[in-house]
C-alpha atoms as a PDB file:
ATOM      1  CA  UNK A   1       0.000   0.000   0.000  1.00  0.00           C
ATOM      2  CA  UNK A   2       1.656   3.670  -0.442  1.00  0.00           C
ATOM      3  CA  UNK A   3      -0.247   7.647  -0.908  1.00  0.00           C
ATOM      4  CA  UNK A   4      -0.695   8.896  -3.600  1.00  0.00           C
ATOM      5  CA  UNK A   5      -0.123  12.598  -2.895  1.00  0.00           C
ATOM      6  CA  UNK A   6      -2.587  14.204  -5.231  1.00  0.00           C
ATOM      7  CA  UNK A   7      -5.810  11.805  -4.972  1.00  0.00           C
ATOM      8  CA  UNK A   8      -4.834  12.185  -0.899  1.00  0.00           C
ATOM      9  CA  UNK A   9      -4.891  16.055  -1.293  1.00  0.00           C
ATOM     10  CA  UNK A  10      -8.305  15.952  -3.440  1.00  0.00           C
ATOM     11  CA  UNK A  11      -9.231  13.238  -0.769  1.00  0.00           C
ATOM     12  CA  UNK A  12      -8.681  15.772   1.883  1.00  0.00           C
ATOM     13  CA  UNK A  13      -9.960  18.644   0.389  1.00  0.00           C
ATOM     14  CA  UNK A  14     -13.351  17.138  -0.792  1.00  0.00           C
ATOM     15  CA  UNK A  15     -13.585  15.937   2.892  1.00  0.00           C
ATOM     16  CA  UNK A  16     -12.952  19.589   4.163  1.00  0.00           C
ATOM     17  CA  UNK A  17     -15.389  20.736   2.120  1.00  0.00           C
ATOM     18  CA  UNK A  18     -17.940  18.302   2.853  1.00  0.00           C
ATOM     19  CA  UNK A  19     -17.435  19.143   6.799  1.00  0.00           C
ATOM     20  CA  UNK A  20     -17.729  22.716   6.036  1.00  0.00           C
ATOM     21  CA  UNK A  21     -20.941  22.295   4.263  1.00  0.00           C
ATOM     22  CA  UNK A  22     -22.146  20.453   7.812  1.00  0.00           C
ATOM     23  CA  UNK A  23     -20.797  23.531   9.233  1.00  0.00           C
ATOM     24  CA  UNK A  24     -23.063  25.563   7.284  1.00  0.00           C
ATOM     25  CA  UNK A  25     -26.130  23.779   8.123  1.00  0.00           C
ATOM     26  CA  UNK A  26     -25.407  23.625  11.308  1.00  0.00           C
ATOM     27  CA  UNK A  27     -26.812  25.815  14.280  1.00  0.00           C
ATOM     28  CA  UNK A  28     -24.641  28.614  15.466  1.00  0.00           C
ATOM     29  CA  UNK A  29     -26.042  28.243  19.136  1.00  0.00           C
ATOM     30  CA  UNK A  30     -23.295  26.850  21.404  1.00  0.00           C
ATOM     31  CA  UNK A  31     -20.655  26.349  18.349  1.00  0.00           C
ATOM     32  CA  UNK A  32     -22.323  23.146  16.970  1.00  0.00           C
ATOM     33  CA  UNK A  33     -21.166  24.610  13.423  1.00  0.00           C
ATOM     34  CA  UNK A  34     -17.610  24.626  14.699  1.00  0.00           C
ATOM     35  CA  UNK A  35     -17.954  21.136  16.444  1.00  0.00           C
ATOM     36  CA  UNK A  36     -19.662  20.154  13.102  1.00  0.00           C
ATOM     37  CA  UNK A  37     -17.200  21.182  10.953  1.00  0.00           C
ATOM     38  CA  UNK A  38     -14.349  19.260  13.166  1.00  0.00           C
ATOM     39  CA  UNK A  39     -16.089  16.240  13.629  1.00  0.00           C
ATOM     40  CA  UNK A  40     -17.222  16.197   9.488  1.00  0.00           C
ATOM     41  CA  UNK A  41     -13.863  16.319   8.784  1.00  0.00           C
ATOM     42  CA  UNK A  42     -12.062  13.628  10.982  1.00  0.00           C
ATOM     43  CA  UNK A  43     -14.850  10.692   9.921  1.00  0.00           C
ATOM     44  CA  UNK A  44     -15.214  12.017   6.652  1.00  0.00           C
ATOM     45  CA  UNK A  45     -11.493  12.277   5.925  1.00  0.00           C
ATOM     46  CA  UNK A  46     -10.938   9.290   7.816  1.00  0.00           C
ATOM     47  CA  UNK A  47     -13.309   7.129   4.682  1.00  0.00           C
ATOM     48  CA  UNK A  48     -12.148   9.417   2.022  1.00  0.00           C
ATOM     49  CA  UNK A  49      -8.284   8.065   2.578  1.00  0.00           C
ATOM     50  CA  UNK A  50      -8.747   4.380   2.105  1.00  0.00           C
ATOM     51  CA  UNK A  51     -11.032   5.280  -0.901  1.00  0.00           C
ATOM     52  CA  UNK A  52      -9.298   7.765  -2.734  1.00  0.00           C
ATOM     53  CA  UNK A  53      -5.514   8.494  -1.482  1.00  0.00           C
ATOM     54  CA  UNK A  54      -4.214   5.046  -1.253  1.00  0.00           C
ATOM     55  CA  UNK A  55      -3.323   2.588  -3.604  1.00  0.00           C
ATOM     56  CA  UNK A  56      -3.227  -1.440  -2.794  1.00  0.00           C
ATOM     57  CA  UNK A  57      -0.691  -3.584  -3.555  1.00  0.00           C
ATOM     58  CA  UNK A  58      -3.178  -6.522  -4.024  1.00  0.00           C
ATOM     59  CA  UNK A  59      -5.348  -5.288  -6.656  1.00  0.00           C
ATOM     60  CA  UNK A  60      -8.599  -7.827  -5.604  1.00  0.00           C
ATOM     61  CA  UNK A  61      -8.342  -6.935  -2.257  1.00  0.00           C
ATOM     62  CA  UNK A  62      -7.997  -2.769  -3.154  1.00  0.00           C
ATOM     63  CA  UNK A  63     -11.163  -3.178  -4.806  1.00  0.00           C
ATOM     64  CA  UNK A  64     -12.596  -4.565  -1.951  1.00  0.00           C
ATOM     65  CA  UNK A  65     -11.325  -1.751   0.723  1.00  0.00           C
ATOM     66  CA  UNK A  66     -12.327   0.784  -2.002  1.00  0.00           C
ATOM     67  CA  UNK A  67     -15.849  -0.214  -2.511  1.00  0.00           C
ATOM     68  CA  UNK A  68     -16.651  -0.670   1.620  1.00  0.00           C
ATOM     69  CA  UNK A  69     -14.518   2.642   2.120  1.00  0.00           C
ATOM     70  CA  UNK A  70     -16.765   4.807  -0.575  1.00  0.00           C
ATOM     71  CA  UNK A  71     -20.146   2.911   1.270  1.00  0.00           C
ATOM     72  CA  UNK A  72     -18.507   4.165   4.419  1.00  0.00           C
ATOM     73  CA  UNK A  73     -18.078   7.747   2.915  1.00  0.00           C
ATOM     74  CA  UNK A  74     -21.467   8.118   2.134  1.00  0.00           C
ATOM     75  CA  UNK A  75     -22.985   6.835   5.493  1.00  0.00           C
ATOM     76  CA  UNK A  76     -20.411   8.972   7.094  1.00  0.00           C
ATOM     77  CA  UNK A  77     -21.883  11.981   5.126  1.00  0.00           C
ATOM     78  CA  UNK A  78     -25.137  11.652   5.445  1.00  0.00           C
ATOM     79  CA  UNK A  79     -25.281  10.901   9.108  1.00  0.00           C
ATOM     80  CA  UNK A  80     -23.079  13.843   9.894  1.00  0.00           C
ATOM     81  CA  UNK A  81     -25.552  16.524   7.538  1.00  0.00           C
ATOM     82  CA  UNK A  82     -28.227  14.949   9.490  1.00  0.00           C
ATOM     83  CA  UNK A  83     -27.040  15.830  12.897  1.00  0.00           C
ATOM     84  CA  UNK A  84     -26.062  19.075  11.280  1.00  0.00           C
ATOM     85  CA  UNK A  85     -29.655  19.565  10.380  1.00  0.00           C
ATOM     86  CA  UNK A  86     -31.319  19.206  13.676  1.00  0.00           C
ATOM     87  CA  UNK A  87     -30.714  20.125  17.182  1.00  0.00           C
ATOM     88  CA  UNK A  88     -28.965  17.656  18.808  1.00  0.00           C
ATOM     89  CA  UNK A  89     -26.942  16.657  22.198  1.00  0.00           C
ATOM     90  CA  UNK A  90     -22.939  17.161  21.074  1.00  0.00           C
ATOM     91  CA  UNK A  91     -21.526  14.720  23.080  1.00  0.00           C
ATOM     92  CA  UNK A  92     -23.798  11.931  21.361  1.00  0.00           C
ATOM     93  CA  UNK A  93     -23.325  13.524  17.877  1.00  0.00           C
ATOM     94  CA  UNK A  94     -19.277  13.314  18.288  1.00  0.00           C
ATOM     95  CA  UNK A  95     -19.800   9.877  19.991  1.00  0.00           C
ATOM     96  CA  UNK A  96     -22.127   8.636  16.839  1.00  0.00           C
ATOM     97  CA  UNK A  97     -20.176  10.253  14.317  1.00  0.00           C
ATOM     98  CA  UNK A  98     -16.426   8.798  15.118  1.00  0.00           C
ATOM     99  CA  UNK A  99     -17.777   5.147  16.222  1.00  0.00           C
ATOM    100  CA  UNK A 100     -18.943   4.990  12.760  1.00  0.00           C
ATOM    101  CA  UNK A 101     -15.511   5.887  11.201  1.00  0.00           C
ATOM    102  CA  UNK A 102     -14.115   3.506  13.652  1.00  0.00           C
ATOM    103  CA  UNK A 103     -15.876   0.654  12.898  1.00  0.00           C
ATOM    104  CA  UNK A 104     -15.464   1.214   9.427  1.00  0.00           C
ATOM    105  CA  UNK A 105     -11.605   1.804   9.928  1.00  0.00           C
ATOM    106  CA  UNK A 106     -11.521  -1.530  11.646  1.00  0.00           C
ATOM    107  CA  UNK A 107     -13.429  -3.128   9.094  1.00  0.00           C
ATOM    108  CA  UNK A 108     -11.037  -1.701   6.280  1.00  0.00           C
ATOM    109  CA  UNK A 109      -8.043  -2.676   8.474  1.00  0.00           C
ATOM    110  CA  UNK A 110      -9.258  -6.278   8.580  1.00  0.00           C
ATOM    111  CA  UNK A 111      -9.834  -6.254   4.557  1.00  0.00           C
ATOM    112  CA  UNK A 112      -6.233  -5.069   4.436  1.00  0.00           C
ATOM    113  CA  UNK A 113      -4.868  -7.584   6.642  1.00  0.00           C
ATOM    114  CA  UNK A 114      -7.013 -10.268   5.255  1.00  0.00           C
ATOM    115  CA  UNK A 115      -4.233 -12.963   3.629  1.00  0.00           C
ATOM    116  CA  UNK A 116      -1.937 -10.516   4.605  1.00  0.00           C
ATOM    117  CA  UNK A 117      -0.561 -12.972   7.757  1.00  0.00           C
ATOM    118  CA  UNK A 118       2.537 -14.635   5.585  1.00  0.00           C
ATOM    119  CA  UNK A 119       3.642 -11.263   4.760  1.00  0.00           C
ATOM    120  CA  UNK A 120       4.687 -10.217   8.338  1.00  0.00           C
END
């Protein structure tokens, strides 16, 4: 597996911009938009690597980690504009938002590792 520096920029940048649009949706009253904008970028960024910015050594198995990490991008997405949308509690939003990009990092992870146990 290595970066490839410009899909890992665009990766980055389209996940900036995603966060900032949960930023703008978000209320202003006790800086949700700001805690928005934080937490849309970690878990979205955090799905948009393994899908964009990174290129697999096994090609099957890069297919595999692509296609889960885009599903993961767009669940990621939409549940952070939802909680943008709406009042909500932050401490259950940031909980929510960053179990789901862990579980999905630990689901990618075990793709990657997945045959991977001779190479160690």
């Amino acid at each position: 597996m290595k970066a490839e520096p410009v899909k890992l920029i665009l990766a980055l940048a389209i996940a900036l911009l995603l966060g900032f649009v949960c930023e703008i949706i978000a209320p202003e009253s006790e800086s949700r938009n700001w805690i928005s904008l934080a937490v849309g970028f970690v878990s979205i960024a955090g799905m948009m690597v393994p899908a964009m910015g990174l290129q697999y050594n096994n090609a099957k198995r890069g297919v595999s980690i692509k296609i889960f990490a885009w599903i993961m991008v767009i669940a990621v997405t939409v549940a952070n504009i939802v909680f943008s949308c709406f009042e909500y509690k932050a401490d259950i939003y940031i909980v929510i938002a960053l179990l789901l990009a862990i579980i999905g990092w630990s689901i990618i992870y075990g793709l990657y590792r997945t045959g991977n146990w001779s190479e160690k």
